[in-house]
C-alpha atoms as a PDB file:
ATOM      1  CA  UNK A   1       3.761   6.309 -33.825  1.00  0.00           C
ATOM      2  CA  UNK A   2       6.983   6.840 -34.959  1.00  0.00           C
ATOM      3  CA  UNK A   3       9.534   9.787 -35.335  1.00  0.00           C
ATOM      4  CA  UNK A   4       8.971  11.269 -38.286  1.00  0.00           C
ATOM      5  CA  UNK A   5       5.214  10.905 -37.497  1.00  0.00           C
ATOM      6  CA  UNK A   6       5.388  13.307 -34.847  1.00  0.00           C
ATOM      7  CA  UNK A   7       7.471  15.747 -36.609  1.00  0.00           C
ATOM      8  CA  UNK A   8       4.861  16.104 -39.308  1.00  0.00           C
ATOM      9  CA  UNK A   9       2.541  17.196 -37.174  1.00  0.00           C
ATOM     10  CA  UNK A  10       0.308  14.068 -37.809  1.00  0.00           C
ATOM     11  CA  UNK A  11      -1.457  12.507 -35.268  1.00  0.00           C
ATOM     12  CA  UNK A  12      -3.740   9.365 -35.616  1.00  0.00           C
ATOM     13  CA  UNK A  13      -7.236  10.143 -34.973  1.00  0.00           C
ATOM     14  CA  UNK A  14      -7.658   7.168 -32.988  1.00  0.00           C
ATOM     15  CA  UNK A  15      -5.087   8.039 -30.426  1.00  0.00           C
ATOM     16  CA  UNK A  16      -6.332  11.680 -30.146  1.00  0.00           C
ATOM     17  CA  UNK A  17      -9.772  10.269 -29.484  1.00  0.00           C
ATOM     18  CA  UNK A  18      -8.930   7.635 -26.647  1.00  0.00           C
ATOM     19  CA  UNK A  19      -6.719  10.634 -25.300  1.00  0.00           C
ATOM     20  CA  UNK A  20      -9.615  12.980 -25.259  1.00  0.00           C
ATOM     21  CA  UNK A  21     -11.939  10.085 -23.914  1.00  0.00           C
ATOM     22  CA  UNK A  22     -10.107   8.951 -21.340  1.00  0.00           C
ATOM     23  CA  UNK A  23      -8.925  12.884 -20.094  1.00  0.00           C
ATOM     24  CA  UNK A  24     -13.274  13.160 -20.163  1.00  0.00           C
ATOM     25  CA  UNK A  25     -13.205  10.068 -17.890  1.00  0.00           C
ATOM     26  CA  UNK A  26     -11.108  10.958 -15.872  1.00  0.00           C
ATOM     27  CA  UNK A  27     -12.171  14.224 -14.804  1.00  0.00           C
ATOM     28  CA  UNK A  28     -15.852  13.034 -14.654  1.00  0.00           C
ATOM     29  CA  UNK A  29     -14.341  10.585 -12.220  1.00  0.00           C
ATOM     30  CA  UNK A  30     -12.392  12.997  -9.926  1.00  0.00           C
ATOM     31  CA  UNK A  31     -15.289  15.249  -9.605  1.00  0.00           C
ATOM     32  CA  UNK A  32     -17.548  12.131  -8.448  1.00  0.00           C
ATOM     33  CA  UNK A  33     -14.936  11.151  -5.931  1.00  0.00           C
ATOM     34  CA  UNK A  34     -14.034  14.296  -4.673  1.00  0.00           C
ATOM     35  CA  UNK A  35     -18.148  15.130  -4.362  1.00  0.00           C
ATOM     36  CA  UNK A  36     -17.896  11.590  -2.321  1.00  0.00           C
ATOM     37  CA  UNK A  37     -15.190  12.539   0.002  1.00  0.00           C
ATOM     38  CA  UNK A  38     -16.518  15.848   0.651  1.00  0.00           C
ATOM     39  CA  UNK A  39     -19.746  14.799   1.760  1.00  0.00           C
ATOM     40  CA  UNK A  40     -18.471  11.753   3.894  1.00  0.00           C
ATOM     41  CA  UNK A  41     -16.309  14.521   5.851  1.00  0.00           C
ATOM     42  CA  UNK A  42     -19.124  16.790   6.252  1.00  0.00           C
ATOM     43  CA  UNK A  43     -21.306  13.430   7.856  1.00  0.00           C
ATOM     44  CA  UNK A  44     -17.858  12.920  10.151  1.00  0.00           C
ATOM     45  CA  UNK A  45     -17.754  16.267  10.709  1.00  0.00           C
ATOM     46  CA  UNK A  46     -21.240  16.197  12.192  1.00  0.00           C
ATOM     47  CA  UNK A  47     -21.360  12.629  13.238  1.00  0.00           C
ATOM     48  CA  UNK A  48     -23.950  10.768  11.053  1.00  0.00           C
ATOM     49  CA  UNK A  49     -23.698   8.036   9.414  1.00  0.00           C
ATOM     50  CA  UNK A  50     -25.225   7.482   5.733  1.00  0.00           C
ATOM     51  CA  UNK A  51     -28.816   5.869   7.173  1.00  0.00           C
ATOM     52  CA  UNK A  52     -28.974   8.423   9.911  1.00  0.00           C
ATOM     53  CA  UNK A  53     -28.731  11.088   7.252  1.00  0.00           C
ATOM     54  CA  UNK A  54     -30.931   9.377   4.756  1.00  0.00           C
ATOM     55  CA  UNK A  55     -33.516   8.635   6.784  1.00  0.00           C
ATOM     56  CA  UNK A  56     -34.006  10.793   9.409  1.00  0.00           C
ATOM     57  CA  UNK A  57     -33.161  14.228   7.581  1.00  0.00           C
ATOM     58  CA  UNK A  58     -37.199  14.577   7.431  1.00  0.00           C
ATOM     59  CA  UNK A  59     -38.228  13.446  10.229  1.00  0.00           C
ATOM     60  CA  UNK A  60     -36.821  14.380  13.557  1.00  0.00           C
ATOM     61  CA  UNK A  61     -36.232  18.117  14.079  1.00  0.00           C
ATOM     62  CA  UNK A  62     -33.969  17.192  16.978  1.00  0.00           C
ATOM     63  CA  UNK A  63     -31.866  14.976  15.055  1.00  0.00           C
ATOM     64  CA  UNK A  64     -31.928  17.656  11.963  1.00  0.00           C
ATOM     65  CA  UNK A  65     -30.933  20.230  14.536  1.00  0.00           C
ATOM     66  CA  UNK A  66     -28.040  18.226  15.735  1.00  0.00           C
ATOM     67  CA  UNK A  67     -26.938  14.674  15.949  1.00  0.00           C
ATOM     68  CA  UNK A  68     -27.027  13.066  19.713  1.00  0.00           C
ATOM     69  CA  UNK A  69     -23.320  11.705  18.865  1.00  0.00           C
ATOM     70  CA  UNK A  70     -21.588  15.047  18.111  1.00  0.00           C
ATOM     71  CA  UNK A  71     -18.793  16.171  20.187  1.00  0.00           C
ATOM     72  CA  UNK A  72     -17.177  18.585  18.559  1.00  0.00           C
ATOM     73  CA  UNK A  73     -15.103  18.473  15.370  1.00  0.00           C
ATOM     74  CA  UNK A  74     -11.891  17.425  16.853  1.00  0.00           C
ATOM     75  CA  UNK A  75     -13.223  14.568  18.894  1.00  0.00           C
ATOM     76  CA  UNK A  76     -15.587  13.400  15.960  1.00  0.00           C
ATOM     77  CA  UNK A  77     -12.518  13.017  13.682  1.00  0.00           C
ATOM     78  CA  UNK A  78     -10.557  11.402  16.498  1.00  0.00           C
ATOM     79  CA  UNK A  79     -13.511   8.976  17.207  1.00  0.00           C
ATOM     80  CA  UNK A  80     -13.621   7.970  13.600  1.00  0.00           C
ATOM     81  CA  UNK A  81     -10.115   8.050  12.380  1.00  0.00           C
ATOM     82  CA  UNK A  82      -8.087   7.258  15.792  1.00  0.00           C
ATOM     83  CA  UNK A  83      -6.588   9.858  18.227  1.00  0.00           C
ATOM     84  CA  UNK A  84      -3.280  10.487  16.615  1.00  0.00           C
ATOM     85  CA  UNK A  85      -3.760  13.145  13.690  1.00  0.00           C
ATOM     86  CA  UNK A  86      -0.448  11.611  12.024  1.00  0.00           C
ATOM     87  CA  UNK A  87      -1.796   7.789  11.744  1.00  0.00           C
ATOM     88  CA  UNK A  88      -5.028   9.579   9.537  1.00  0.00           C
ATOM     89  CA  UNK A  89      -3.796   9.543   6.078  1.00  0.00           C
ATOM     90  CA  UNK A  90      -2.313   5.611   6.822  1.00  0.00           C
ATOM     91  CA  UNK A  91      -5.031   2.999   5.900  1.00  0.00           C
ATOM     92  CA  UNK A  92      -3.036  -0.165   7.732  1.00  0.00           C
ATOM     93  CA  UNK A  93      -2.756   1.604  11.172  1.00  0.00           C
ATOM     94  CA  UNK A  94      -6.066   0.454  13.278  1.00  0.00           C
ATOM     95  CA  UNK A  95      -7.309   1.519  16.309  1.00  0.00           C
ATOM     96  CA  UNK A  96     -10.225   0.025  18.386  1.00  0.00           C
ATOM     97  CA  UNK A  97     -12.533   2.843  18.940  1.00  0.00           C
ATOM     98  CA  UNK A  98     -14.311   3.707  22.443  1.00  0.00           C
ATOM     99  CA  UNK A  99     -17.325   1.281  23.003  1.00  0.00           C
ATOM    100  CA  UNK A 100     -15.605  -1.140  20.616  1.00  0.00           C
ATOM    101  CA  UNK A 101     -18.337  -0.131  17.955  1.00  0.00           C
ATOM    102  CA  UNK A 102     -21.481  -1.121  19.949  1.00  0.00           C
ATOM    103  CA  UNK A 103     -21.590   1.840  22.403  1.00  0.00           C
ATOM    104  CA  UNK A 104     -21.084   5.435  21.382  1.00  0.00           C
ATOM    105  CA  UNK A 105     -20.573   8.442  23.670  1.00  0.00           C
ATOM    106  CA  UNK A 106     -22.767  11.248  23.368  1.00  0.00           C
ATOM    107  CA  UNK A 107     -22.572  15.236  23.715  1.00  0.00           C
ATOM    108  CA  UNK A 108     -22.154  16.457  27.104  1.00  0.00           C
ATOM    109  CA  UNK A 109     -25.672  18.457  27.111  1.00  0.00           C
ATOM    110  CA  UNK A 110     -27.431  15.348  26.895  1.00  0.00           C
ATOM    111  CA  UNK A 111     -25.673  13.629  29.408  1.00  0.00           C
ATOM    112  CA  UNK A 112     -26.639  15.827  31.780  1.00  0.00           C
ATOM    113  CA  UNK A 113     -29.934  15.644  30.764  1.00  0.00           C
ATOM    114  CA  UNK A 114     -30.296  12.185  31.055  1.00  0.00           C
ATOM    115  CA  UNK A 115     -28.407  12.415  34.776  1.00  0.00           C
ATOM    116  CA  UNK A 116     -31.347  15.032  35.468  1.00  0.00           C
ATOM    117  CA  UNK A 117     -34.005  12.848  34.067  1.00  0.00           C
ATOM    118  CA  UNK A 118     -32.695   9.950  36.166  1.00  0.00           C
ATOM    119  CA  UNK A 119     -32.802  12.246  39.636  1.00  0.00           C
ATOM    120  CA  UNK A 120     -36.483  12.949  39.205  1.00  0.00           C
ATOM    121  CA  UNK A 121     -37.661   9.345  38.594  1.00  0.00           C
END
């Protein structure tokens, strides 16, 4: 468009409608992501991972209750994302989690459950 174009008030229909298409993108977009992020730090937040929630949602009222793996809020953030808040929001920093992925730690109750179980055998 040029100059006096604008001035006139005139505004090509095909600009208007890429403009209004991609503003309807875009939002639709946002909302998806944001609905994504949301729900991935609710599933930190209680320490499942997608197949633990997908699958076992209906079928074990101990897991629905709570998962095994939860520790608390802070230390389920810090076991995912590293134990300094400030490296978070920085996608290069990496640190090697506890267990090195293969073993996980699990809530305290349970612990001492299993030490009691162990006792009586």
């Amino acid at each position: 468009m040029t100059q006096p174009e604008i001035e006139k008030g005139y505004l090509d229909y095909r600009v208007a409608y890429l403009m209004i298409t991609a503003y309807i993108l875009a939002a639709v977009f946002g909302l998806i992501i944001t609905a994504f992020f949301t729900f991935h730090l609710w599933l930190i937040r209680n320490q499942y991972t997608t197949i633990e929630f997908c699958e076992k949602r209906g079928s074990d009222e101990q897991f629905k209750q709570k998962s095994p793996y939860n520790l608390g809020l802070l230390r389920n953030y810090q076991n995912i994302l590293g134990s300094n808040p400030l490296h978070w929001w920085n996608p290069f920093y990496c640190e090697v989690p506890k267990g090195k992925g293969l073993y996980f730690e699990i809530r305290d109750d349970l612990k001492e459950k299993m030490i009691e179980d162990l006792r009586q055998e």
